[in-house]
N, C-alpha and C. Protein backbone atom coordinates (compact mmCIF):
# COMPACT_ATOMS: atom_id res chain seq x y z
N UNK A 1 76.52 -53.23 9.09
CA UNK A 1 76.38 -54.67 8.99
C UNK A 1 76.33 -55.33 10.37
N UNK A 2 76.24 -54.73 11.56
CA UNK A 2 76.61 -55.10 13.05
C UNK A 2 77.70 -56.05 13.08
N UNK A 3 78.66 -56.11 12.48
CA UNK A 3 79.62 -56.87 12.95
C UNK A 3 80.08 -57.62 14.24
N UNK A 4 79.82 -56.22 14.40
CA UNK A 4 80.10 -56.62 16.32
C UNK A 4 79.56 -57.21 17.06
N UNK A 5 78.10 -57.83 16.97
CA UNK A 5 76.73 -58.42 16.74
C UNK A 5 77.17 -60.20 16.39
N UNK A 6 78.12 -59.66 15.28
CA UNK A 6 78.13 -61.22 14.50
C UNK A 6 79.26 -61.98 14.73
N UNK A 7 80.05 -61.26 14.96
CA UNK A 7 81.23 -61.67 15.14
C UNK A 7 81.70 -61.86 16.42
N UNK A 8 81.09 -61.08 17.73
CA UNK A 8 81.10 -61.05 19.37
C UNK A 8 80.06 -61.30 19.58
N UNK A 9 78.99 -61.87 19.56
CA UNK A 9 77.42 -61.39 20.20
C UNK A 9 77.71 -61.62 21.92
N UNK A 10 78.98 -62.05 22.61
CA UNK A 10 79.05 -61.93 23.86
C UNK A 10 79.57 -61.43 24.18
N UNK A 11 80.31 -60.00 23.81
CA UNK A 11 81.60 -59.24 24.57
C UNK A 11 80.45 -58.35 25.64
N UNK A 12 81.13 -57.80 26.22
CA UNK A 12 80.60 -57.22 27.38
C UNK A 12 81.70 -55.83 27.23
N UNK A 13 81.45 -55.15 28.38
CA UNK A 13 82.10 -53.63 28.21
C UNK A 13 83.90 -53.80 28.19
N UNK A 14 84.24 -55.51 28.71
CA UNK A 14 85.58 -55.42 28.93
C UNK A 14 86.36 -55.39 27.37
N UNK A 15 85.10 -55.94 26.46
CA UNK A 15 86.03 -56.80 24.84
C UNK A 15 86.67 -55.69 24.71
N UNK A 16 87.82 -56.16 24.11
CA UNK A 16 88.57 -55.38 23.00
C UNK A 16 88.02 -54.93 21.57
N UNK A 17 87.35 -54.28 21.50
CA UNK A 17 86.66 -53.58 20.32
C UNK A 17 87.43 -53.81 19.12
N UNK A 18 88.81 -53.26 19.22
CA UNK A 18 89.40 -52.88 18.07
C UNK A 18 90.23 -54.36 17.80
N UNK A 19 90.33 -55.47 18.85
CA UNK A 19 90.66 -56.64 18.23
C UNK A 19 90.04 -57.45 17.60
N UNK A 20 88.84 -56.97 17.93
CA UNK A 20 87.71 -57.64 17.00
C UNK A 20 87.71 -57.28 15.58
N UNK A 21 87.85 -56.35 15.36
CA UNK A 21 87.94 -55.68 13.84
C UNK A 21 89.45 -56.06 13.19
N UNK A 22 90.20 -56.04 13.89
CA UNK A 22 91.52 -56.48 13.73
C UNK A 22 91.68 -58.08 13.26
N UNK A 23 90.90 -58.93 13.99
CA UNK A 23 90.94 -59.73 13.20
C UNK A 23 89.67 -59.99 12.43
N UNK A 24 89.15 -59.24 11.90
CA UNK A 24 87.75 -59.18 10.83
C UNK A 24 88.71 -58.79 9.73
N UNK A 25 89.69 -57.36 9.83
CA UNK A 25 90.56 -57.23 8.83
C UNK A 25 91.55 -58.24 8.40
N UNK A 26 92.01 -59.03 8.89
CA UNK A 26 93.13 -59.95 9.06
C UNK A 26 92.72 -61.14 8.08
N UNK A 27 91.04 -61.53 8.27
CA UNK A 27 90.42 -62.62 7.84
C UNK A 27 90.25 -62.38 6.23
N UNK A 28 89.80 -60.84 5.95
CA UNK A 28 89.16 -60.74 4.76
C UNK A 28 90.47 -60.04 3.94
N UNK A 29 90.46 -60.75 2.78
CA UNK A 29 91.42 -61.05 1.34
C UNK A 29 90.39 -60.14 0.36
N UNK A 30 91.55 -59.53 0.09
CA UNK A 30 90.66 -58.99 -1.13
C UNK A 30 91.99 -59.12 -2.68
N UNK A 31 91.79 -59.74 -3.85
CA UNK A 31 92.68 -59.27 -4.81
C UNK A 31 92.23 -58.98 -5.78
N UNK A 32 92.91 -57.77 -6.25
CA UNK A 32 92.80 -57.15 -7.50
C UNK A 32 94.02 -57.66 -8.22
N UNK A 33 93.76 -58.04 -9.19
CA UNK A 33 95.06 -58.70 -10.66
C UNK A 33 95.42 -57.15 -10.86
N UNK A 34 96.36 -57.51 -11.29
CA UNK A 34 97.05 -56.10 -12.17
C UNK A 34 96.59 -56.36 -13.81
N UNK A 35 96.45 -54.95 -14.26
CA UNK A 35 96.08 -54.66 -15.54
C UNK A 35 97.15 -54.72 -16.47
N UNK A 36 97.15 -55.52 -17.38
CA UNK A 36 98.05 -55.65 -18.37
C UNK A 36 98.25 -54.46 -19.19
N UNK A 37 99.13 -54.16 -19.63
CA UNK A 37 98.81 -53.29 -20.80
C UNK A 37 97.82 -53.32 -22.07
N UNK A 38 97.08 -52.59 -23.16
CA UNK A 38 96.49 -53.06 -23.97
C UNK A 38 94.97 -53.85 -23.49
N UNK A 39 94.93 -53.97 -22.33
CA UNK A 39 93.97 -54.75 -21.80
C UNK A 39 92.57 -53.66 -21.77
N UNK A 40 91.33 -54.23 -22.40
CA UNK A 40 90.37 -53.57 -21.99
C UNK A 40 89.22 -54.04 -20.70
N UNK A 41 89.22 -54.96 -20.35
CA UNK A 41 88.27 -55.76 -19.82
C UNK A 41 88.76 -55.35 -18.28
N UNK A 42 87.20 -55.26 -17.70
CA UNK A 42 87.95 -55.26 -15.92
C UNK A 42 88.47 -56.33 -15.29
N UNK A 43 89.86 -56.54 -14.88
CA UNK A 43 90.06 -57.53 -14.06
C UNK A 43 88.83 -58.24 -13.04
N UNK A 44 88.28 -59.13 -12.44
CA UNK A 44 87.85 -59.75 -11.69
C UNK A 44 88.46 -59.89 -10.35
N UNK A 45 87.77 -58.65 -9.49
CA UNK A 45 87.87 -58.46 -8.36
C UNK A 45 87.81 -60.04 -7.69
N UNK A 46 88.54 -60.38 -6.27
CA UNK A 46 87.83 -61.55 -5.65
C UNK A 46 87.67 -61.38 -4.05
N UNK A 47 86.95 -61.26 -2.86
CA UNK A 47 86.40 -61.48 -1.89
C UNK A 47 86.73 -63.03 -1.05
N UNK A 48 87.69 -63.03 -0.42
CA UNK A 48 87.45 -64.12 0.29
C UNK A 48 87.62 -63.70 1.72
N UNK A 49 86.93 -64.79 2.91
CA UNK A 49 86.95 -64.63 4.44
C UNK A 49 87.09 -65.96 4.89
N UNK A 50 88.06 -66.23 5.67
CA UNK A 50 88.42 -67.37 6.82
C UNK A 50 87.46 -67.23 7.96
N UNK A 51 86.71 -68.10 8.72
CA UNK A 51 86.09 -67.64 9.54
C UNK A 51 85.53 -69.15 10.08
N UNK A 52 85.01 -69.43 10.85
CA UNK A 52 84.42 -70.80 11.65
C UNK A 52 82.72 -70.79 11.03
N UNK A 53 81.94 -69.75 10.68
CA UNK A 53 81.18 -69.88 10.65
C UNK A 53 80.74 -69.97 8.69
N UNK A 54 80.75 -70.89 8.10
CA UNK A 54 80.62 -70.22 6.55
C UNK A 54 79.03 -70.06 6.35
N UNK A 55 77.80 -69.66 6.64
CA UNK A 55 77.03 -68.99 6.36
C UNK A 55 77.34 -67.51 6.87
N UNK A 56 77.62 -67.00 7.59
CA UNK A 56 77.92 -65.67 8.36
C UNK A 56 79.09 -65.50 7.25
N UNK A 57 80.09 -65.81 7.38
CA UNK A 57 81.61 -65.71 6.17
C UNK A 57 80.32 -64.98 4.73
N UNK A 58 80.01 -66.36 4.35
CA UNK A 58 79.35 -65.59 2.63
C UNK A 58 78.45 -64.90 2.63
N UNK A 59 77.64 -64.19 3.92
CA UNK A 59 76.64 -63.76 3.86
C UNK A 59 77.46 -62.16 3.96
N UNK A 60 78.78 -61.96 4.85
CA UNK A 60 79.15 -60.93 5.05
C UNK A 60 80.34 -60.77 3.57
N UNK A 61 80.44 -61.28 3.06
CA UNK A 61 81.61 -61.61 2.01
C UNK A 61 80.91 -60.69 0.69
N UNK A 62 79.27 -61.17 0.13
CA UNK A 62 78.86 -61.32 -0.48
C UNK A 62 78.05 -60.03 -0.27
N UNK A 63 77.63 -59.21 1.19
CA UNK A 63 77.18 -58.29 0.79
C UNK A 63 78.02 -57.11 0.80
N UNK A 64 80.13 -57.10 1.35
CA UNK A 64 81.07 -56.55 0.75
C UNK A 64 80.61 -56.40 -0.94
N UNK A 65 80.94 -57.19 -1.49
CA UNK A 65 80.67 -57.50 -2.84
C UNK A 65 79.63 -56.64 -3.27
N UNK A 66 78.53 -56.39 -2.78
CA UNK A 66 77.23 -55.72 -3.63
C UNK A 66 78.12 -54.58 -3.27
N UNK A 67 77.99 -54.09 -2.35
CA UNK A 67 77.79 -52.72 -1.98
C UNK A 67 79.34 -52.00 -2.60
N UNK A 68 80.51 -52.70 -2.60
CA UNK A 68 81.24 -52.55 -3.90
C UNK A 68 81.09 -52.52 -5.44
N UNK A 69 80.48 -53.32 -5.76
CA UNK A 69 79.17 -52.87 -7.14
C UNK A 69 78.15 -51.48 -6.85
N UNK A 70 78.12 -51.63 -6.02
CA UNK A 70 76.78 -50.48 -6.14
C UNK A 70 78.07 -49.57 -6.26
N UNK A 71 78.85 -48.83 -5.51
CA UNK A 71 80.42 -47.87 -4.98
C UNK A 71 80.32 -48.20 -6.35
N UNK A 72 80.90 -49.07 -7.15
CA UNK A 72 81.57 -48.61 -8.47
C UNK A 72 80.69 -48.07 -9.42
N UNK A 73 79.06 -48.45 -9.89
CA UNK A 73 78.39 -47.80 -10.41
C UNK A 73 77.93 -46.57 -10.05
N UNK A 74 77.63 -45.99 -9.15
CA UNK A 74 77.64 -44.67 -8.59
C UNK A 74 78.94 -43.58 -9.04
N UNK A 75 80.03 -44.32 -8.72
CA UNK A 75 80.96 -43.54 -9.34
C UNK A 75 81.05 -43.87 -10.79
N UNK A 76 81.08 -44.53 -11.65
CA UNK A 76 81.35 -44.85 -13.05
C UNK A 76 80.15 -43.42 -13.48
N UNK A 77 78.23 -43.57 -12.98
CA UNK A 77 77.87 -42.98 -13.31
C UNK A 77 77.98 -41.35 -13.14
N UNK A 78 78.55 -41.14 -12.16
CA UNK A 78 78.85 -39.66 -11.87
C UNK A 78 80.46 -39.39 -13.14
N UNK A 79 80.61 -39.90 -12.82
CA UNK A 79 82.00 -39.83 -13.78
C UNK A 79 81.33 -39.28 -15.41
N UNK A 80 80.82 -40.18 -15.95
CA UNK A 80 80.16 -39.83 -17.08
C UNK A 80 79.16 -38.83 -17.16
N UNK A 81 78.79 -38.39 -16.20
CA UNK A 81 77.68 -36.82 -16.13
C UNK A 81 78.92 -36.08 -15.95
N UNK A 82 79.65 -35.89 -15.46
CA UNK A 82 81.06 -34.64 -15.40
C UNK A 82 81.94 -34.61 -16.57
């Protein structure tokens, strides 16, 4: 996703690499509800990001989101061929 791109486009060889990601992790929320008992339905994952910029925020938020859909159908479908 070049993060590093989007989120620094000015660090130079001095940035702190890993504070950058540090607070990329820091920003992004993720909750999963807990499953009730008896419950069949999938909880509703949710995606949120703090950030200054909100086109960059939902653009990176939102393609978390797919590519977590795609991760779960890939596995759901391998699951059911085994």
């Amino acid at each position: 996703m070049n993060l590093l791109d989007q989120f620094s486009p000015e660090r130079n060889q001095d940035t702190n690499i890993n504070a950058i990601f540090d607070a990329f992790n820091q920003g992004l929320n993720i909750t999963i509800p807990k499953v009730k008992a008896g419950e069949t339905a999938m909880p509703t994952i949710t995606f949120a990001m703090e950030g200054e910029d909100p086109v960059l925020i939902a653009e990176v938020v939102n393609r978390i989101a797919v590519e977590a859909e795609r991760m779960t159908a890939t596995e759901i479908i391998s699951d059911i061929q085994a």
